[in-house]
Protein backbone atom coordinates (compact mmCIF):
# COMPACT_ATOMS: atom_id res chain seq x y z
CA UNK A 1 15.88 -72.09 44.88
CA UNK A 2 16.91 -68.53 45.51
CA UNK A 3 16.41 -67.10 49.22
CA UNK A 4 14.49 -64.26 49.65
CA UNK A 5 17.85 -62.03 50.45
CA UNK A 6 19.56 -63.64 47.75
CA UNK A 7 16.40 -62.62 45.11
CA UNK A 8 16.91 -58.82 46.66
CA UNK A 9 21.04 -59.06 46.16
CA UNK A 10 20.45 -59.91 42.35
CA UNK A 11 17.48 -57.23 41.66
CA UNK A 12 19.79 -54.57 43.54
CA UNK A 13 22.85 -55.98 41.25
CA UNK A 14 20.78 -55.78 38.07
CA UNK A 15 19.46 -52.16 39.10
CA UNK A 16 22.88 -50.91 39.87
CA UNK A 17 24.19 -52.33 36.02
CA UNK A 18 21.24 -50.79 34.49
CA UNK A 19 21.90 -47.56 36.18
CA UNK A 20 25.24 -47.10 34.93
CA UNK A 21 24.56 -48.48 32.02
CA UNK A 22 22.11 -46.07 31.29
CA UNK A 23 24.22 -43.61 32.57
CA UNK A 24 27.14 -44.66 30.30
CA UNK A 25 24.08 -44.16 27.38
CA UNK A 26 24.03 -40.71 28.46
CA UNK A 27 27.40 -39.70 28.57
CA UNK A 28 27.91 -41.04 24.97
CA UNK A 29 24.64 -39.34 23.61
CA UNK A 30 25.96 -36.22 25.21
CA UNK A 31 29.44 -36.95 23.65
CA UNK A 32 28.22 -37.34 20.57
CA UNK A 33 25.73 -34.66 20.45
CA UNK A 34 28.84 -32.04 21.50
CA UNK A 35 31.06 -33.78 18.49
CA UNK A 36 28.17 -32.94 15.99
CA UNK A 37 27.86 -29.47 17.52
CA UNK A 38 31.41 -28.55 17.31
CA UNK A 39 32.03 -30.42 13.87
CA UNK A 40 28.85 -28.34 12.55
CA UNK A 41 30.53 -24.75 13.63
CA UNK A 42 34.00 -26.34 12.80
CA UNK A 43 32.25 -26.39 9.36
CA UNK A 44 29.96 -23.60 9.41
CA UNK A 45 33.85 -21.69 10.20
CA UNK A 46 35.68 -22.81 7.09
CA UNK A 47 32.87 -22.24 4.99
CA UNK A 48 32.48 -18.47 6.12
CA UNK A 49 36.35 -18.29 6.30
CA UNK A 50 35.77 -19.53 2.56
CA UNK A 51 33.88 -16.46 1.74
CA UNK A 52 36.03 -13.88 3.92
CA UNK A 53 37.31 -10.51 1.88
CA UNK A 54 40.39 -8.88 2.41
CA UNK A 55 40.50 -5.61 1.28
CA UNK A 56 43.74 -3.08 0.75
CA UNK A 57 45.49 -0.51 -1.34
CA UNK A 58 48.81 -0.71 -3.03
CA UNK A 59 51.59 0.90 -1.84
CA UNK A 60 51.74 4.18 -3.67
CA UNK A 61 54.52 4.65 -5.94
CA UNK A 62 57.65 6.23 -4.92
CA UNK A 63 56.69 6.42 -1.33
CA UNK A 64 53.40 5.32 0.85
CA UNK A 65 52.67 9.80 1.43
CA UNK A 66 52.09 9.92 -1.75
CA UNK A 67 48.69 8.02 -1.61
CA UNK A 68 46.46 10.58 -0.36
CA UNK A 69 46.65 13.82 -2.27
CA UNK A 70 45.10 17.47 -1.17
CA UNK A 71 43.73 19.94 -3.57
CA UNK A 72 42.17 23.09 -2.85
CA UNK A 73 42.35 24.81 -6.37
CA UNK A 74 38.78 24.74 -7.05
CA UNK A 75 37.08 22.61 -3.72
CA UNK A 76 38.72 21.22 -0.77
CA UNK A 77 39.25 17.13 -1.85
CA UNK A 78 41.36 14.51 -1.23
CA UNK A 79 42.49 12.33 -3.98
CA UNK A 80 43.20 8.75 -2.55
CA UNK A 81 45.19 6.66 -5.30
CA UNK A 82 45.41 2.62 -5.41
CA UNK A 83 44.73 0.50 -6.48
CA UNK A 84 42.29 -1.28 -4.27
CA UNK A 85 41.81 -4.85 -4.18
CA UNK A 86 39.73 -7.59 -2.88
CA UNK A 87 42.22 -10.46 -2.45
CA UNK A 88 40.13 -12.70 -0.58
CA UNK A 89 38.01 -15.33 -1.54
CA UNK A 90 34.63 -13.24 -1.09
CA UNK A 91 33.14 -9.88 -1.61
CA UNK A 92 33.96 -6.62 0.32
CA UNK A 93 30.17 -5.29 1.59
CA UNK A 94 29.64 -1.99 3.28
CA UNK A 95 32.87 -0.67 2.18
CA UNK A 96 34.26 2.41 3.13
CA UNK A 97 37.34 4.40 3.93
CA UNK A 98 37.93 6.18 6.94
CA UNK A 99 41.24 8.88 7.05
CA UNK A 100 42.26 9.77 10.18
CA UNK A 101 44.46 12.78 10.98
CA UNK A 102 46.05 12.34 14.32
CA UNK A 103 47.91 15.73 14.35
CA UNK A 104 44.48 17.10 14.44
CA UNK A 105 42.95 15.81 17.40
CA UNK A 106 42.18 12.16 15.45
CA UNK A 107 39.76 13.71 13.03
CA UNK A 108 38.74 11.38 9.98
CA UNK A 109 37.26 12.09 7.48
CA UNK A 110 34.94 8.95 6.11
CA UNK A 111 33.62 8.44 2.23
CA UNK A 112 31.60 5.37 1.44
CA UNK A 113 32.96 3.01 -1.96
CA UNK A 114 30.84 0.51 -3.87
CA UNK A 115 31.46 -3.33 -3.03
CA UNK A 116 34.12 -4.65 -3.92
CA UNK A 117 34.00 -8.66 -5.26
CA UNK A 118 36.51 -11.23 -4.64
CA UNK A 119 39.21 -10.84 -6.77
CA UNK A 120 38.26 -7.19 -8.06
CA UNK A 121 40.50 -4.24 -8.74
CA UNK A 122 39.27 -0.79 -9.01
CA UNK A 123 41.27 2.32 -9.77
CA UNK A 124 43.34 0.72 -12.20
CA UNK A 125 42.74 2.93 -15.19
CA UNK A 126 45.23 5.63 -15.35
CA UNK A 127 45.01 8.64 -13.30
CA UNK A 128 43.86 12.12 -14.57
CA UNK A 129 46.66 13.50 -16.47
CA UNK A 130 47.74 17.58 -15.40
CA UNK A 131 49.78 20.15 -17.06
CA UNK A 132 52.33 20.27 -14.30
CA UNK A 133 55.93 20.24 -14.84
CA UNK A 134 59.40 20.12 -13.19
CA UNK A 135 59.55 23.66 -14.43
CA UNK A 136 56.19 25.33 -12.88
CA UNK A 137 56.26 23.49 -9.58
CA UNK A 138 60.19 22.91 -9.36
CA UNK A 139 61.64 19.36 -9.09
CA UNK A 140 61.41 18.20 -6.25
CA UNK A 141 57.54 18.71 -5.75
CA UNK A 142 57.31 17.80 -9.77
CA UNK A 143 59.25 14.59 -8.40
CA UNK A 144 56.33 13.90 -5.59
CA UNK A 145 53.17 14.51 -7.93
CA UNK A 146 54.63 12.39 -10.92
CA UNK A 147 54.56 9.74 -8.03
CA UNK A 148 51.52 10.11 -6.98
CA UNK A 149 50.00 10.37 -10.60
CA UNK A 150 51.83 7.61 -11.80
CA UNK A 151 49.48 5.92 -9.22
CA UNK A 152 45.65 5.21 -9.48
CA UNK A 153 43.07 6.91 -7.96
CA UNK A 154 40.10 5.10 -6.82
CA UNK A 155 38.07 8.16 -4.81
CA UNK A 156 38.12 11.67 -4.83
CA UNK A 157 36.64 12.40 -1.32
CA UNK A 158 35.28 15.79 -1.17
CA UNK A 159 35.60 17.56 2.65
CA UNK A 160 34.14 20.05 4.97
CA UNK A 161 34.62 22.00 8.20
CA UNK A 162 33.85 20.04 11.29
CA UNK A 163 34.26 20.88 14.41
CA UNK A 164 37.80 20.57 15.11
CA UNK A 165 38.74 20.70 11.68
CA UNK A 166 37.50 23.83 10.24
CA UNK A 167 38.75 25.69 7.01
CA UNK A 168 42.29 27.02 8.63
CA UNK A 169 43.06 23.08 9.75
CA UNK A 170 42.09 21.59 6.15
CA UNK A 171 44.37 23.86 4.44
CA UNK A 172 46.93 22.58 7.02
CA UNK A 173 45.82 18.85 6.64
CA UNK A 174 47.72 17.81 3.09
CA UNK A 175 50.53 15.91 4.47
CA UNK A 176 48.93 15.22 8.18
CA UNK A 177 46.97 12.42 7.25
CA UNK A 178 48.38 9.17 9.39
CA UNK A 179 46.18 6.14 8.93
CA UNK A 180 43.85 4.67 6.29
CA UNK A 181 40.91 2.07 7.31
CA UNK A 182 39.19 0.47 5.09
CA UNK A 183 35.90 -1.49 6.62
CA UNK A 184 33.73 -3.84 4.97
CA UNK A 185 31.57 -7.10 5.93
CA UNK A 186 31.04 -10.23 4.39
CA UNK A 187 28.41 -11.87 3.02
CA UNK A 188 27.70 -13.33 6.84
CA UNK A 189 27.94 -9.97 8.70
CA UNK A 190 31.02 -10.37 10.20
CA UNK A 191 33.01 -6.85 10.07
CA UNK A 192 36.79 -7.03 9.06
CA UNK A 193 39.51 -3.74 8.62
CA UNK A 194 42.60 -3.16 6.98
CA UNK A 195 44.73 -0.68 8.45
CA UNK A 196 47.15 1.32 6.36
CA UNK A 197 49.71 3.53 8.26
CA UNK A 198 52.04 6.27 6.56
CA UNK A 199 54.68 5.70 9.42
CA UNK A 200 57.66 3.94 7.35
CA UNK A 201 58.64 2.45 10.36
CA UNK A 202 55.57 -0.19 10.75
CA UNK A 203 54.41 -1.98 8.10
CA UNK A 204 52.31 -1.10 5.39
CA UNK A 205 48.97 -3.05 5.83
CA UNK A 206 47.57 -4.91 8.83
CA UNK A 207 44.22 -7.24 8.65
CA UNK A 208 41.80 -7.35 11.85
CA UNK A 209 38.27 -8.88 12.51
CA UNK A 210 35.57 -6.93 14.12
CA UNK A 211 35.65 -2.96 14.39
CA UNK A 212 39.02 -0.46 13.37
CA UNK A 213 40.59 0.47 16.61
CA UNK A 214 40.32 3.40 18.89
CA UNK A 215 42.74 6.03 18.30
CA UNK A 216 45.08 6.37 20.65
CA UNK A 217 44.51 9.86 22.45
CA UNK A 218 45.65 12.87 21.77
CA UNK A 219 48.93 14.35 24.31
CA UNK A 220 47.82 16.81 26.71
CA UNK A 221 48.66 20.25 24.97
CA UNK A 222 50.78 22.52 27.42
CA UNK A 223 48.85 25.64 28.34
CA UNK A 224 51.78 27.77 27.30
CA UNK A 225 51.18 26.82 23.32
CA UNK A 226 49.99 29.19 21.07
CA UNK A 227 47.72 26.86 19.03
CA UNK A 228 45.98 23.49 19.81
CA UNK A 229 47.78 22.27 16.14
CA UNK A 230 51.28 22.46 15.83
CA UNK A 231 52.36 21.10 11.98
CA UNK A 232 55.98 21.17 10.95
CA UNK A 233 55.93 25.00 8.82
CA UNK A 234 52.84 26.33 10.85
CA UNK A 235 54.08 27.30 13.59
């Protein structure tokens, strides 16, 4: 017959296995319960990554400059030529394209564009046709519309004076252009960018998640500078 110290021994023995037995139970449940979790927004991540757009515009013909095109003959415009496309495996919402012109103090100008669904194209119907010729505008600017032209537009984008970018400055503005954004969510929410830069020496297109960045600021202008713009032939 067990003792009375004995008896207490075994019920402290058999408390102490249930313990960490049921603390074992615990750990496991927790274990398994964090496995689920991160197996459900493993999941929940390929199938929005499933559905993600990725928007962008073809290099223009002939050179990159020639994809955003001023005219002021009968309302100040830009003419943006593509093609855009959706290349990703979901549709573009919220579009919209944002031009920024860093030689003027980061100004952008910003025109909204119907969705765009996986797989879609737009501006891939020929371009306006004009009268110009090698003749009336001389070759080499002949040479730089044809490009252009040869392209596809997908938005004229009509403009107005701003502050910091009044009449004088959007004459200025046809060849000052430096980035193109395009923004657009998914079908989730999440907000994505393509960034387009005219500078040869990065490349053409570059794909983020979340917001376009900030642009970088302007240089401090020195005081003895005639004008707060300074573009190559306006001095």
């Amino acid at each position: 017959m067990l003792t009375h110290n004995q008896l207490n021994w075994g019920l402290l023995i058999v408390g102490a296995l249930t313990a960490v037995g049921t603390i074992g139970l615990a750990m496991a449940t927790f274990w398994m319960a964090k496995k689920t979790r991160d197996l459900a927004v493993q999941e929940e991540r390929h199938h929005q990554d499933g559905a993600m757009p990725i928007c962008l515009l073809d290099e223009a013909v002939g050179s990159r400059g020639n994809t955003v095109e001023f005219e002021s003959q009968t309302a100040f415009q830009y003419r943006i030529y593509g093609p855009l496309r959706n290349i990703g495996h979901g549709p573009a919402l919220n579009l919209r394209l944002v031009l920024r012109f860093p030689t003027f103090n980061n100004h952008e100008v910003i025109y909204d564009l119907d969705p765009l669904g996986a797989g879609e194209v737009r501006g891939a119907e020929p371009a306006t046709t004009t009268a110009w010729d090698s003749e009336s505008v001389g070759a080499d600017v002949y040479g730089n519309l044809l490009a252009a032209h040869d392209g596809r537009r997908i938005a004229v984008i009509p403009i107005a004076p701003a502050p910091g970018f009044n009449d004088t400055t959007i004459k200025m503005s046809q060849d000052a252009w430096g980035d193109i954004f395009l923004e657009y969510t998914d079908i989730f929410g999440n907000h994505f960018y393509t960034h387009h830069t005219k500078n040869r020496q990065h490349q053409w297109m570059q794909f983020g998640k979340g917001s376009r960045p900030d642009p970088i600021a302007a240089p401090v202008i020195p005081s003895g500078n005639k004008s707060a713009f300074s573009v190559p032939g306006f001095e």
